[in-house]
PDB file of N, CA and C in Angstrom:
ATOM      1  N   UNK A   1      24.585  -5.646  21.566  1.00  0.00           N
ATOM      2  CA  UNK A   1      23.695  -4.531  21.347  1.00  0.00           C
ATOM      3  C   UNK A   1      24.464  -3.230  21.529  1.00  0.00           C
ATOM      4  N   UNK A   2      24.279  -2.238  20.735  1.00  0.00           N
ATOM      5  CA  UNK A   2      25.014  -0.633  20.901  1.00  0.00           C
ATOM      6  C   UNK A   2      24.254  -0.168  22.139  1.00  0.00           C
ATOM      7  N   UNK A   3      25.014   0.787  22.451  1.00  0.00           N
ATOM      8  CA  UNK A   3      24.619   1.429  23.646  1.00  0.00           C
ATOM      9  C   UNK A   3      23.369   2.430  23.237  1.00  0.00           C
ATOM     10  N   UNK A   4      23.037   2.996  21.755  1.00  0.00           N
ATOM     11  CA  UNK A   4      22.228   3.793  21.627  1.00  0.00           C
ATOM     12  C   UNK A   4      20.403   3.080  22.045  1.00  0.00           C
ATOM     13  N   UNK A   5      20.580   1.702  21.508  1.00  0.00           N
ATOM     14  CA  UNK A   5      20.016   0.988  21.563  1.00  0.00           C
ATOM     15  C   UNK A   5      19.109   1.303  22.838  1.00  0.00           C
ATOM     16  N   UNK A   6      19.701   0.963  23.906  1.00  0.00           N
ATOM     17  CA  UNK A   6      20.147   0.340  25.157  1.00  0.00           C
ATOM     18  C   UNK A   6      19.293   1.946  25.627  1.00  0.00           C
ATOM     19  N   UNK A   7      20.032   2.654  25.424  1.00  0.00           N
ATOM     20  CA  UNK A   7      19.366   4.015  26.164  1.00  0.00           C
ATOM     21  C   UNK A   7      17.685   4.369  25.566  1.00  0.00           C
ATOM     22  N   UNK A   8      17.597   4.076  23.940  1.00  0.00           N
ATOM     23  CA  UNK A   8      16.133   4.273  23.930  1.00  0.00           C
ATOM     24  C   UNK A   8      15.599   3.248  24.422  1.00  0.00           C
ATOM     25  N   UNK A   9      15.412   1.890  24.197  1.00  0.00           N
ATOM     26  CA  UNK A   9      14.881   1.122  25.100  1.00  0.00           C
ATOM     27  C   UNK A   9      14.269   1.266  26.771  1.00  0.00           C
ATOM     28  N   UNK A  10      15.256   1.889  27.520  1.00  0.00           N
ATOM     29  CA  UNK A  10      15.388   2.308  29.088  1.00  0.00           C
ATOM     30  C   UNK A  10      14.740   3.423  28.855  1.00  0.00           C
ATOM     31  N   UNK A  11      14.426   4.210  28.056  1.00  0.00           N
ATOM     32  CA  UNK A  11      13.414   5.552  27.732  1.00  0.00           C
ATOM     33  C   UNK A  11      12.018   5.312  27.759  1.00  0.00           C
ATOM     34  N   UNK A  12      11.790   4.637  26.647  1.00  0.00           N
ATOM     35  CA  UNK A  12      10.716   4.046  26.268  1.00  0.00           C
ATOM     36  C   UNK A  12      10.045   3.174  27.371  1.00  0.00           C
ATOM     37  N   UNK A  13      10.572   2.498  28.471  1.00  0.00           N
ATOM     38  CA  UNK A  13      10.124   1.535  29.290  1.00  0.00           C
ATOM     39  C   UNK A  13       9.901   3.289  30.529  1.00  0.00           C
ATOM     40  N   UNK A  14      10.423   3.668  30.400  1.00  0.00           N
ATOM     41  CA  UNK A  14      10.286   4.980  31.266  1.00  0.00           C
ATOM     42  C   UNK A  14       9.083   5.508  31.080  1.00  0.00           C
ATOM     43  N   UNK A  15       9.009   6.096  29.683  1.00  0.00           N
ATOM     44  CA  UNK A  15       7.961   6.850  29.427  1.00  0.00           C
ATOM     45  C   UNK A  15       6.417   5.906  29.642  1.00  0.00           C
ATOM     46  N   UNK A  16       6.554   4.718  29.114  1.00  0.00           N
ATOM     47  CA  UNK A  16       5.048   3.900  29.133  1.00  0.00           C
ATOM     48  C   UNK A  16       5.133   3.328  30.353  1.00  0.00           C
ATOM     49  N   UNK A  17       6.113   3.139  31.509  1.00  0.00           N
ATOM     50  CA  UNK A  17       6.107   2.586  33.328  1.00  0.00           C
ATOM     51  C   UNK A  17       5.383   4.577  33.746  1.00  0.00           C
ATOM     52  N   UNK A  18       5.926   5.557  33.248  1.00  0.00           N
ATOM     53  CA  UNK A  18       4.840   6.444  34.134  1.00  0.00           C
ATOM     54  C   UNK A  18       3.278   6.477  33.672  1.00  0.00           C
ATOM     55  N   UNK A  19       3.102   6.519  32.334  1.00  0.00           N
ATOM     56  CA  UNK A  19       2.297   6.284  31.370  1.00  0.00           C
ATOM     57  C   UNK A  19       1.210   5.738  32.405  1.00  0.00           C
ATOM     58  N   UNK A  20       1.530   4.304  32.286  1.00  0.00           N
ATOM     59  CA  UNK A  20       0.632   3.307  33.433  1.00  0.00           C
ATOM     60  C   UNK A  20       0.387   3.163  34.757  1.00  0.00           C
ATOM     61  N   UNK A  21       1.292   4.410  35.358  1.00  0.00           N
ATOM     62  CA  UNK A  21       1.166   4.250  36.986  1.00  0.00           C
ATOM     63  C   UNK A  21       0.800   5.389  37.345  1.00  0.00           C
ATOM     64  N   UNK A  22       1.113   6.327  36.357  1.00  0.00           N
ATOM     65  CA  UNK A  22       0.919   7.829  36.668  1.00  0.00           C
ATOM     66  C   UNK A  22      -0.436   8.109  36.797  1.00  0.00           C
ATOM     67  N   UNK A  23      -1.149   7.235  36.253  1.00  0.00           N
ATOM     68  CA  UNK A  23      -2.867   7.851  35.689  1.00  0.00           C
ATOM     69  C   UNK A  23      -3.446   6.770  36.844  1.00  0.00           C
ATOM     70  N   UNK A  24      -3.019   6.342  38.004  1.00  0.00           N
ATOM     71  CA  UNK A  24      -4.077   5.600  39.040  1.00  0.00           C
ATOM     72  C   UNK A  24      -4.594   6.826  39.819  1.00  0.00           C
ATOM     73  N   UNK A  25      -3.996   8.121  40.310  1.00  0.00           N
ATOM     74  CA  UNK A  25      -4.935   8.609  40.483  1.00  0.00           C
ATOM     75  C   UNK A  25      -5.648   9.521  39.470  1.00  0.00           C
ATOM     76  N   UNK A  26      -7.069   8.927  39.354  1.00  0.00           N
ATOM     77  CA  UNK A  26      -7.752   9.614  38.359  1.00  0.00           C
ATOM     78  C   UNK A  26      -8.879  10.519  38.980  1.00  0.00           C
ATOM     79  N   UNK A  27      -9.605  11.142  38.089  1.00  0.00           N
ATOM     80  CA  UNK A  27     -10.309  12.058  38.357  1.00  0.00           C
ATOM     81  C   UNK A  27     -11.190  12.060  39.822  1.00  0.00           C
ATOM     82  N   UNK A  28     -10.703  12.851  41.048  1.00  0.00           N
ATOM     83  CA  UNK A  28     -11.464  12.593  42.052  1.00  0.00           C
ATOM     84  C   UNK A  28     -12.674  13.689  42.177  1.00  0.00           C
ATOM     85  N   UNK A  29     -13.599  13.096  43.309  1.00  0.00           N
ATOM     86  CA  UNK A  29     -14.575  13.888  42.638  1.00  0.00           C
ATOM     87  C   UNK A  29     -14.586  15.336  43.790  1.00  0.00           C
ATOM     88  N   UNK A  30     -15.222  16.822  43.380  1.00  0.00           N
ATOM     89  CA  UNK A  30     -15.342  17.856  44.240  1.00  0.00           C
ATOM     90  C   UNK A  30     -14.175  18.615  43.898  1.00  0.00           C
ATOM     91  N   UNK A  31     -13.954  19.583  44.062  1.00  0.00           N
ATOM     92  CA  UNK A  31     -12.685  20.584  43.905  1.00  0.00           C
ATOM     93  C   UNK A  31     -11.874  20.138  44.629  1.00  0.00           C
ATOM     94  N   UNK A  32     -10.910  19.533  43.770  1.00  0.00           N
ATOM     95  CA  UNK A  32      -9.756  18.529  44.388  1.00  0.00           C
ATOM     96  C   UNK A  32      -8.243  19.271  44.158  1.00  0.00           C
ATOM     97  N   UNK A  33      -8.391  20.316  43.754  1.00  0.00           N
ATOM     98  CA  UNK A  33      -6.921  21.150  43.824  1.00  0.00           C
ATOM     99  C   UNK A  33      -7.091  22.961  44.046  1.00  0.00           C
ATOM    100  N   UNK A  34      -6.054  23.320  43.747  1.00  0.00           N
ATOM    101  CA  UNK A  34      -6.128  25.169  43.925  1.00  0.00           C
ATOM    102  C   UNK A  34      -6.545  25.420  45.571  1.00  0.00           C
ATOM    103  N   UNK A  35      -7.395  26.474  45.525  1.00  0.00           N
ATOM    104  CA  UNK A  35      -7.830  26.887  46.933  1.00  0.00           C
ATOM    105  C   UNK A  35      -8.176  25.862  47.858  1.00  0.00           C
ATOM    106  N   UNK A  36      -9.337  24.631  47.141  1.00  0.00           N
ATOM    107  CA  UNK A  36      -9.848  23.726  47.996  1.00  0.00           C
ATOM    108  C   UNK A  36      -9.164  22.365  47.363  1.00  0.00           C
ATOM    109  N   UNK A  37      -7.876  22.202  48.266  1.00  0.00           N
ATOM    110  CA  UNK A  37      -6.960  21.028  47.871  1.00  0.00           C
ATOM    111  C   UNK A  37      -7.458  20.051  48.336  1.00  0.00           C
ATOM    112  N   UNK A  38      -8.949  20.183  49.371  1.00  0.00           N
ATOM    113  CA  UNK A  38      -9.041  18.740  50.179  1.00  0.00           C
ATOM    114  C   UNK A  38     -10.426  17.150  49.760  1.00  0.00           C
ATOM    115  N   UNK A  39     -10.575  17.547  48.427  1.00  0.00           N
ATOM    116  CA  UNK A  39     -11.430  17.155  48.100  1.00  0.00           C
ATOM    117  C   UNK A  39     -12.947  17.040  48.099  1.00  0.00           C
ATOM    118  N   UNK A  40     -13.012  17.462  49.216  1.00  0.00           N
ATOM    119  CA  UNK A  40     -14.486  18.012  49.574  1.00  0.00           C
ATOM    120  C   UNK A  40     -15.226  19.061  48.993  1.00  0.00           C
ATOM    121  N   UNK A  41     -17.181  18.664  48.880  1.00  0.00           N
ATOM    122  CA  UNK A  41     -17.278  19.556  48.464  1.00  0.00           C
ATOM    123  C   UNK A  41     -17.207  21.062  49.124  1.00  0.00           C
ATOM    124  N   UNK A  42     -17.684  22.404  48.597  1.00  0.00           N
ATOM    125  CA  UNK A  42     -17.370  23.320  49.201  1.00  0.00           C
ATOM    126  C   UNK A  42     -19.212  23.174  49.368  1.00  0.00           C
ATOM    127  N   UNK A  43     -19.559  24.589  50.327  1.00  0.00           N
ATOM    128  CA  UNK A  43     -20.696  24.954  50.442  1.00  0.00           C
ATOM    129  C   UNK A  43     -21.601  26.024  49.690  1.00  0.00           C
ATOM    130  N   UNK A  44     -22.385  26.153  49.053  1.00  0.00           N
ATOM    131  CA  UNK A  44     -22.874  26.949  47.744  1.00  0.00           C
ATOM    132  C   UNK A  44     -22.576  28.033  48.101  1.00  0.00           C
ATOM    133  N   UNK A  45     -22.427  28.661  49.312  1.00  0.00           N
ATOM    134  CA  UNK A  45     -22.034  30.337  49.607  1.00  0.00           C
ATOM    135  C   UNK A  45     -20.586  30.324  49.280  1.00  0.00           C
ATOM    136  N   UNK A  46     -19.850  29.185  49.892  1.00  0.00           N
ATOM    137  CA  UNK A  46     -18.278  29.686  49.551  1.00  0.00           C
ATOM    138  C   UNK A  46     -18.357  29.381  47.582  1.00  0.00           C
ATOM    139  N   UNK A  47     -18.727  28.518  47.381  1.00  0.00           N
ATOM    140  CA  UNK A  47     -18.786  28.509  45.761  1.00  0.00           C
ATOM    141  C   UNK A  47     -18.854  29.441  44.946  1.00  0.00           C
ATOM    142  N   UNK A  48     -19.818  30.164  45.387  1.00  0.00           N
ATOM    143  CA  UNK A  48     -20.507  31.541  44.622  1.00  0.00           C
ATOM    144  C   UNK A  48     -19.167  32.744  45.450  1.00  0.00           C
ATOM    145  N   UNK A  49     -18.886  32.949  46.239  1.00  0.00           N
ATOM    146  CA  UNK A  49     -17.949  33.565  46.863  1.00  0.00           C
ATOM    147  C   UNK A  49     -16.653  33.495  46.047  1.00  0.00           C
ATOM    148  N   UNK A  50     -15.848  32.473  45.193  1.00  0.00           N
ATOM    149  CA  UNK A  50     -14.916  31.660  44.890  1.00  0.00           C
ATOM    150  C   UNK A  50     -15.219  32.433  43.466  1.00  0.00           C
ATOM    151  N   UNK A  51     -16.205  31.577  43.045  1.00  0.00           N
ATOM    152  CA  UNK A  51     -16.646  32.434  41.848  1.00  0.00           C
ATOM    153  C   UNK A  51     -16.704  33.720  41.661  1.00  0.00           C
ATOM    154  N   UNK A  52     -17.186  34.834  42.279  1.00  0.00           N
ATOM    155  CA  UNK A  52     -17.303  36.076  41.952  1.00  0.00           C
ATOM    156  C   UNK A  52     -15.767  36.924  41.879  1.00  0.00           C
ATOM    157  N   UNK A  53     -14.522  36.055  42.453  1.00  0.00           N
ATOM    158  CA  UNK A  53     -13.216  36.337  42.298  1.00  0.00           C
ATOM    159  C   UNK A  53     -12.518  36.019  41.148  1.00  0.00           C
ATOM    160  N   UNK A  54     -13.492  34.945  40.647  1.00  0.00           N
ATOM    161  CA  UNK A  54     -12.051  34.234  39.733  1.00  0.00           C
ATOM    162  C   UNK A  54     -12.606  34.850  38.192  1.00  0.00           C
ATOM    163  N   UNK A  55     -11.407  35.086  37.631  1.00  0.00           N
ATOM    164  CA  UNK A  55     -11.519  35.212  36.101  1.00  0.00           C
ATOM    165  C   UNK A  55     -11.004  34.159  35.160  1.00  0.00           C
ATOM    166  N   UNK A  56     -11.026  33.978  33.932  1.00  0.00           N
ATOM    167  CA  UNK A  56     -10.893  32.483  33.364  1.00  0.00           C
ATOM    168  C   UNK A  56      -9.440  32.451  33.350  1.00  0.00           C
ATOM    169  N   UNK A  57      -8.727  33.379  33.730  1.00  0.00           N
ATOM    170  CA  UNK A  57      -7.157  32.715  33.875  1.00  0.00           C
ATOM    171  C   UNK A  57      -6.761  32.436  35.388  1.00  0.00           C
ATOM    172  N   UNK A  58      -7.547  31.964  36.095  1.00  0.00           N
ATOM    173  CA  UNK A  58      -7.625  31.386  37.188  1.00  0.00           C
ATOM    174  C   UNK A  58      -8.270  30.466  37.662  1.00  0.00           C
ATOM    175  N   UNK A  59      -9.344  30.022  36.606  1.00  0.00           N
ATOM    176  CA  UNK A  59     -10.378  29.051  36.975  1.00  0.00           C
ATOM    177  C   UNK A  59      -9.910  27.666  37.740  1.00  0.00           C
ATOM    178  N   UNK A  60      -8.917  27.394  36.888  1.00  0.00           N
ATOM    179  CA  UNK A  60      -7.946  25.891  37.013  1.00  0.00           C
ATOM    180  C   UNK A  60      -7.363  26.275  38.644  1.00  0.00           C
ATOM    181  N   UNK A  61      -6.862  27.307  38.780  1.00  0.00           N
ATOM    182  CA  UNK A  61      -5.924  27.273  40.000  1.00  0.00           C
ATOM    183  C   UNK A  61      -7.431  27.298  41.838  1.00  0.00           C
ATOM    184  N   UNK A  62      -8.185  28.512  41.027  1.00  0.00           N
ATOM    185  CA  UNK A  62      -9.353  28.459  42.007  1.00  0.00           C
ATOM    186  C   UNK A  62      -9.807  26.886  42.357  1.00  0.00           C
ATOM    187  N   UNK A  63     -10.213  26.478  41.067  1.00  0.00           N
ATOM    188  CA  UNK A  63     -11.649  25.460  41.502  1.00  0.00           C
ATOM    189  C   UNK A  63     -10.537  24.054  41.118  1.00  0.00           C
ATOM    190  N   UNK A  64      -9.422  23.752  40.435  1.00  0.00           N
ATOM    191  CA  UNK A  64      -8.678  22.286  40.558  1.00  0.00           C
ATOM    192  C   UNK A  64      -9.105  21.756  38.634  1.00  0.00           C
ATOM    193  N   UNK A  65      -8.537  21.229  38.705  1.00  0.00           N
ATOM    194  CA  UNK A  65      -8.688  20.752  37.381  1.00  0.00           C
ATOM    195  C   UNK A  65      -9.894  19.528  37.892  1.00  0.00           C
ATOM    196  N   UNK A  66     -10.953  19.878  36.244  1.00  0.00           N
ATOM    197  CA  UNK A  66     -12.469  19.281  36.360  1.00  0.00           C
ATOM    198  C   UNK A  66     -12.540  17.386  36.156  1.00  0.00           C
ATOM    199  N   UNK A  67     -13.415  17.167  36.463  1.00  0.00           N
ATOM    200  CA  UNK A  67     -13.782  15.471  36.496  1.00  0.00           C
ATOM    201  C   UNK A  67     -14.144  15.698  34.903  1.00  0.00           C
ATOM    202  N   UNK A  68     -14.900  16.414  34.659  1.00  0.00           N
ATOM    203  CA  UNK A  68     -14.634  15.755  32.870  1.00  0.00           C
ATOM    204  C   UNK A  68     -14.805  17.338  32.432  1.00  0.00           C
ATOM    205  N   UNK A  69     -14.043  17.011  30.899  1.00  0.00           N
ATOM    206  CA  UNK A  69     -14.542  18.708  29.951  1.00  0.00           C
ATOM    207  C   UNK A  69     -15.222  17.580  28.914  1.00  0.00           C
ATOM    208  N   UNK A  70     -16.476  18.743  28.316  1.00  0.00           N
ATOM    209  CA  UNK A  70     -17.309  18.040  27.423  1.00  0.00           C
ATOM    210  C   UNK A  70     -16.880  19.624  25.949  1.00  0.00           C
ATOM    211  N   UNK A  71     -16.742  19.495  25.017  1.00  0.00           N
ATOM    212  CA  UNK A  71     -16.523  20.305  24.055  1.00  0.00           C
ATOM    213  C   UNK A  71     -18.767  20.601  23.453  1.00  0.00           C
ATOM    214  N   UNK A  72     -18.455  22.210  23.327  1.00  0.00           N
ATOM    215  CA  UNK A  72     -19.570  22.682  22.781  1.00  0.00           C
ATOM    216  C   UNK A  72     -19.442  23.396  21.351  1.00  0.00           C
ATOM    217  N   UNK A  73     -20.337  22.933  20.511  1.00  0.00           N
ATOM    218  CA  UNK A  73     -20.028  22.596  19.376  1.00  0.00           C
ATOM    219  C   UNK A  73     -21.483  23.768  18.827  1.00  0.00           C
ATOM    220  N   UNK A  74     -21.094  24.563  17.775  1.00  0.00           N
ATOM    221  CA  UNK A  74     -21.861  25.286  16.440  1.00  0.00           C
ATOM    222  C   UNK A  74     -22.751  24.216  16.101  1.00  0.00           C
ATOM    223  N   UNK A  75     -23.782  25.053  14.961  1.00  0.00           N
ATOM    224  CA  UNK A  75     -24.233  23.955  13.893  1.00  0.00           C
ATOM    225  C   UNK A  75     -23.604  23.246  13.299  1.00  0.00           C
ATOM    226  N   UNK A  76     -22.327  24.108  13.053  1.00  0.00           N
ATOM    227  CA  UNK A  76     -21.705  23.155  11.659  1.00  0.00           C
ATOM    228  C   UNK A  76     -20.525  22.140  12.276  1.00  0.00           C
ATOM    229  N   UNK A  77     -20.238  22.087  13.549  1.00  0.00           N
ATOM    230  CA  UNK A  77     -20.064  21.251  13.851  1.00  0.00           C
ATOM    231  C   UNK A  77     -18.445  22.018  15.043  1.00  0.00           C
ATOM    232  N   UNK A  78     -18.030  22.892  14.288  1.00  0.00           N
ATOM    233  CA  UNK A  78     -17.162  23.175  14.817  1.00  0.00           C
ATOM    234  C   UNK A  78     -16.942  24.102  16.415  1.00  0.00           C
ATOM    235  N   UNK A  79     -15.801  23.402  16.893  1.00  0.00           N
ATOM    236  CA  UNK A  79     -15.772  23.817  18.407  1.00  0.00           C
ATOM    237  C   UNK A  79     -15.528  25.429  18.825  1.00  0.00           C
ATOM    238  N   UNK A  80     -16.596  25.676  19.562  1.00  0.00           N
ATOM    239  CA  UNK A  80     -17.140  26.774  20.496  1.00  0.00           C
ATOM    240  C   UNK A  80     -16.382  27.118  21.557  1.00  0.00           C
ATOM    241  N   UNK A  81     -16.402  26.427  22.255  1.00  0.00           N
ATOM    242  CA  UNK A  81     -16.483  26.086  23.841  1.00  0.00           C
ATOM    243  C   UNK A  81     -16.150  25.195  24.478  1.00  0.00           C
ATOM    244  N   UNK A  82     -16.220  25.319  25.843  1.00  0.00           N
ATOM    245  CA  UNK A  82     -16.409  23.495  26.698  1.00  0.00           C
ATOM    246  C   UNK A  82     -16.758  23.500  27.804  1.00  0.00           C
ATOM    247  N   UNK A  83     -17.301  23.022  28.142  1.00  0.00           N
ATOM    248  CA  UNK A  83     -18.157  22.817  29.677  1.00  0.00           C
ATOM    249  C   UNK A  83     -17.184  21.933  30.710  1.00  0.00           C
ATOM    250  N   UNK A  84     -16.783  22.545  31.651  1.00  0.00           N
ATOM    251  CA  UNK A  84     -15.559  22.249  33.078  1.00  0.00           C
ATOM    252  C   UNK A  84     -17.115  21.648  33.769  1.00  0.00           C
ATOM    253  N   UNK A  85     -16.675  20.218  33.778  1.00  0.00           N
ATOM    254  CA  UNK A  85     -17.494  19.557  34.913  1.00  0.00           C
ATOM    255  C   UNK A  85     -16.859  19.090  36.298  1.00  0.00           C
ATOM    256  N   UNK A  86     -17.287  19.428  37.355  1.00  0.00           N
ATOM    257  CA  UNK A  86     -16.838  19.297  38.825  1.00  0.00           C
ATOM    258  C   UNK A  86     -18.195  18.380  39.300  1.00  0.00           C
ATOM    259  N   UNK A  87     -17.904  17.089  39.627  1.00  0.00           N
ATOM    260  CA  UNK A  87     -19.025  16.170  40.248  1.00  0.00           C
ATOM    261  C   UNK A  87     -19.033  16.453  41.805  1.00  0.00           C
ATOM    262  N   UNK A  88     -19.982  16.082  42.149  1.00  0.00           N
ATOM    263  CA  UNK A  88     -20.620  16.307  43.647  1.00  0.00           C
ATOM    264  C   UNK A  88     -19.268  17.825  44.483  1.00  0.00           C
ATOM    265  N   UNK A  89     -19.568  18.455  43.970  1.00  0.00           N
ATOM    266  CA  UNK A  89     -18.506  19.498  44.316  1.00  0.00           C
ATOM    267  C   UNK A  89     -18.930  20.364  45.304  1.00  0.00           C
ATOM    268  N   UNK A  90     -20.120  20.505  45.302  1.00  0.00           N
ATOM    269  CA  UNK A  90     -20.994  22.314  45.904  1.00  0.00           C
ATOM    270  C   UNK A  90     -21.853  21.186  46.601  1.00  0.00           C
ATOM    271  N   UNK A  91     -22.179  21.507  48.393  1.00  0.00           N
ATOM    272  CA  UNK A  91     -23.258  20.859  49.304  1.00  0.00           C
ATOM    273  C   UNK A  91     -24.119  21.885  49.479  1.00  0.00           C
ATOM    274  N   UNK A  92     -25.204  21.386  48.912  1.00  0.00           N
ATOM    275  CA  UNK A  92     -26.367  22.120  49.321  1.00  0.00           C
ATOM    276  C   UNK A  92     -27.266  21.638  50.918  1.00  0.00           C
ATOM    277  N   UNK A  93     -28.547  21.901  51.177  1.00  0.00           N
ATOM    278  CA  UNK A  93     -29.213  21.272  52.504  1.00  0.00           C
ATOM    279  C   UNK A  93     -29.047  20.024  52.192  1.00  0.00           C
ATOM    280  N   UNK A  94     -29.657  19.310  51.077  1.00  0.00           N
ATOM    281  CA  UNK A  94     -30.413  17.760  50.512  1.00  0.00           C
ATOM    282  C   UNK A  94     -29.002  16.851  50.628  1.00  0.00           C
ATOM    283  N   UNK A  95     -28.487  17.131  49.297  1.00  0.00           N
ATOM    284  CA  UNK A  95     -27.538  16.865  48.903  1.00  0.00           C
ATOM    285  C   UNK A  95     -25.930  17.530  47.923  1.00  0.00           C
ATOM    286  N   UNK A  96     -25.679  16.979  47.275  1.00  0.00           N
ATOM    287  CA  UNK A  96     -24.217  17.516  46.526  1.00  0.00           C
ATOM    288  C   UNK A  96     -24.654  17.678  45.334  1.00  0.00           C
ATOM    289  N   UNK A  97     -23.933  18.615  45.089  1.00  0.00           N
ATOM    290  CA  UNK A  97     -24.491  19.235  43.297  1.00  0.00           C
ATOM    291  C   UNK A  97     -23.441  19.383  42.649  1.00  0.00           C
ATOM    292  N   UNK A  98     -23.491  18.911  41.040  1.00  0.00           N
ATOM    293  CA  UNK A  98     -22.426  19.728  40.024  1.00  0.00           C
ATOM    294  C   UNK A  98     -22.355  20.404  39.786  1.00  0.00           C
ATOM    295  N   UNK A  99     -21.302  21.011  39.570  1.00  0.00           N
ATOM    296  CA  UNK A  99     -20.985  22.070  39.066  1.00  0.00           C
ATOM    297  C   UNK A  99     -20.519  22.410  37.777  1.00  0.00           C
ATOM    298  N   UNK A 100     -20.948  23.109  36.702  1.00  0.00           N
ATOM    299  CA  UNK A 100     -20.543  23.239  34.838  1.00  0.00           C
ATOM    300  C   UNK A 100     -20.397  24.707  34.936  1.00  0.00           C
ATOM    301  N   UNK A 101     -19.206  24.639  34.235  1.00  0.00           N
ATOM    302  CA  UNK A 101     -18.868  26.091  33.840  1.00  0.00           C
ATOM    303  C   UNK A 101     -18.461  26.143  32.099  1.00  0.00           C
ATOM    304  N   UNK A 102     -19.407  27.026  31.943  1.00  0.00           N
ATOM    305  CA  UNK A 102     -19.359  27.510  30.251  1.00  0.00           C
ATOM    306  C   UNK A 102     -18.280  27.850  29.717  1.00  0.00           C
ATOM    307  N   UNK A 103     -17.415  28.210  28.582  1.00  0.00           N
ATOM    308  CA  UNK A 103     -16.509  28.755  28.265  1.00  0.00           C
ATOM    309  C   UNK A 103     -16.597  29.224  27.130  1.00  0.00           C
ATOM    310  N   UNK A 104     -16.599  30.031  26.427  1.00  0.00           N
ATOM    311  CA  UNK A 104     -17.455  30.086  25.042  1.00  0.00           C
ATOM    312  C   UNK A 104     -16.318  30.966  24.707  1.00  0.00           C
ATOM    313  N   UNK A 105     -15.019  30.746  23.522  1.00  0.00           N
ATOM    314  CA  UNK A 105     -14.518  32.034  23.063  1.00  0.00           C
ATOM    315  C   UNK A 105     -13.753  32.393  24.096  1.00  0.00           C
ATOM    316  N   UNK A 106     -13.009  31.276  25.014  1.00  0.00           N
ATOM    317  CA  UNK A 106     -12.372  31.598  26.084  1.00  0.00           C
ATOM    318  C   UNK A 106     -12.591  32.127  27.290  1.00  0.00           C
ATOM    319  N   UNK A 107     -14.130  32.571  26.915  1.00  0.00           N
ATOM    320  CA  UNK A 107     -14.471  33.244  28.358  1.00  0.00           C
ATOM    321  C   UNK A 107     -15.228  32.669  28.799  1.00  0.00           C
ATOM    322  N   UNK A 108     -14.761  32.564  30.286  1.00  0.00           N
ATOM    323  CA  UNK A 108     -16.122  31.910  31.337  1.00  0.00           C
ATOM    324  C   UNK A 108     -17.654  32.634  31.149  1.00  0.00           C
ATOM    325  N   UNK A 109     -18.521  32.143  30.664  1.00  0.00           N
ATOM    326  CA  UNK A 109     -19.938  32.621  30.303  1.00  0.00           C
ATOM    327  C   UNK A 109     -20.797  32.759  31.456  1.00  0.00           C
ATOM    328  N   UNK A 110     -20.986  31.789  32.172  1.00  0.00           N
ATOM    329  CA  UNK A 110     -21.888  31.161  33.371  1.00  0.00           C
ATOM    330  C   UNK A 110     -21.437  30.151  33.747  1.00  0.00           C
ATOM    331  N   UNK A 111     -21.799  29.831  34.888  1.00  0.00           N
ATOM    332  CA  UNK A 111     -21.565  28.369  35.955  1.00  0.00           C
ATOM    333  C   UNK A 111     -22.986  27.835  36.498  1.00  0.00           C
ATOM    334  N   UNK A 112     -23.372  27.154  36.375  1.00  0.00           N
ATOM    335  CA  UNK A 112     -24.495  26.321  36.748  1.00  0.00           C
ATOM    336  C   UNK A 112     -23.883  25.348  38.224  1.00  0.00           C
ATOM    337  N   UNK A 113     -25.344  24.955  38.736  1.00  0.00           N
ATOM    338  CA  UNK A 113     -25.514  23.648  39.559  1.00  0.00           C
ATOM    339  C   UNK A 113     -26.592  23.050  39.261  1.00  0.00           C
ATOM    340  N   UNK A 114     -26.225  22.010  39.130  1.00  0.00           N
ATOM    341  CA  UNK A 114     -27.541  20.924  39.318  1.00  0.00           C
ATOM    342  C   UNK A 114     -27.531  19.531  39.945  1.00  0.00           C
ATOM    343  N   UNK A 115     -28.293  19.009  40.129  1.00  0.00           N
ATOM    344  CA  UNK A 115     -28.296  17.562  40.844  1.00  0.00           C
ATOM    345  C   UNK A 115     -27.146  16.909  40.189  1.00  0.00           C
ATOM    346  N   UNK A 116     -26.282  16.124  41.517  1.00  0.00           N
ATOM    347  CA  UNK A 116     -25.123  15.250  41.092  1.00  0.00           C
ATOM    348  C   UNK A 116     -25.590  14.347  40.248  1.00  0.00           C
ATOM    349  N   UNK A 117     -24.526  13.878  39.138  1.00  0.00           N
ATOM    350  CA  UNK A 117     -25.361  12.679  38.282  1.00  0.00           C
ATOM    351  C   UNK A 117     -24.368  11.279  38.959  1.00  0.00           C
TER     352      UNK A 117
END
């Protein structure tokens, strides 16, 4: 076998060995990076506190990269927006709430809470 061989081979087993090991930790739930690295949720005052600082070129570093983005879509089909979902993130008295933040045109629009799903 040539050595060129030999080196993409050892690449390729590289790239698909991180591929498959890299992604065990997956999406945890609550603001799991930036300010609140510890996974927990925060409390709706520090949330709203957090929020009234951040602008959308900080969102990611503030609140951690989200448990899911959902894309928001026109009539005609084409993409708008996307909704940053954070699961059980914000503790209220009861229980833990999500958190969705709008993005419409690049800009953060609004942030909602509602019951964890």
């Amino acid at each position: 076998m040539n050595q060129k061989f030999i080196k993409s081979a050892t690449l390729v087993s590289l790239v698909v060995s991180a591929l498959v090991f890299g992604s065990f930790k997956a999406n945890a739930t609550g603001f799991h990076e930036g300010n609140n690295n510890n996974g927990i949720a925060v409390s709706s005052g520090k949330f709203y506190q957090l929020l009234a600082k951040t602008n959308i070129d900080h969102l990611g570093y503030n609140f951690g990269a989200p448990d899911e983005i959902q894309a928001l879509k026109d009539t005609t089909g084409a993409k708008v927006g996307y909704v940053w979902i954070y699961r059980n993130a914000v503790q209220n008295e009861k229980s833990n709430q999500d958190a969705h933040f709008v993005i419409i045109d690049g800009k953060l629009q609004y942030a909602t809470l509602s019951d964890a799903s």
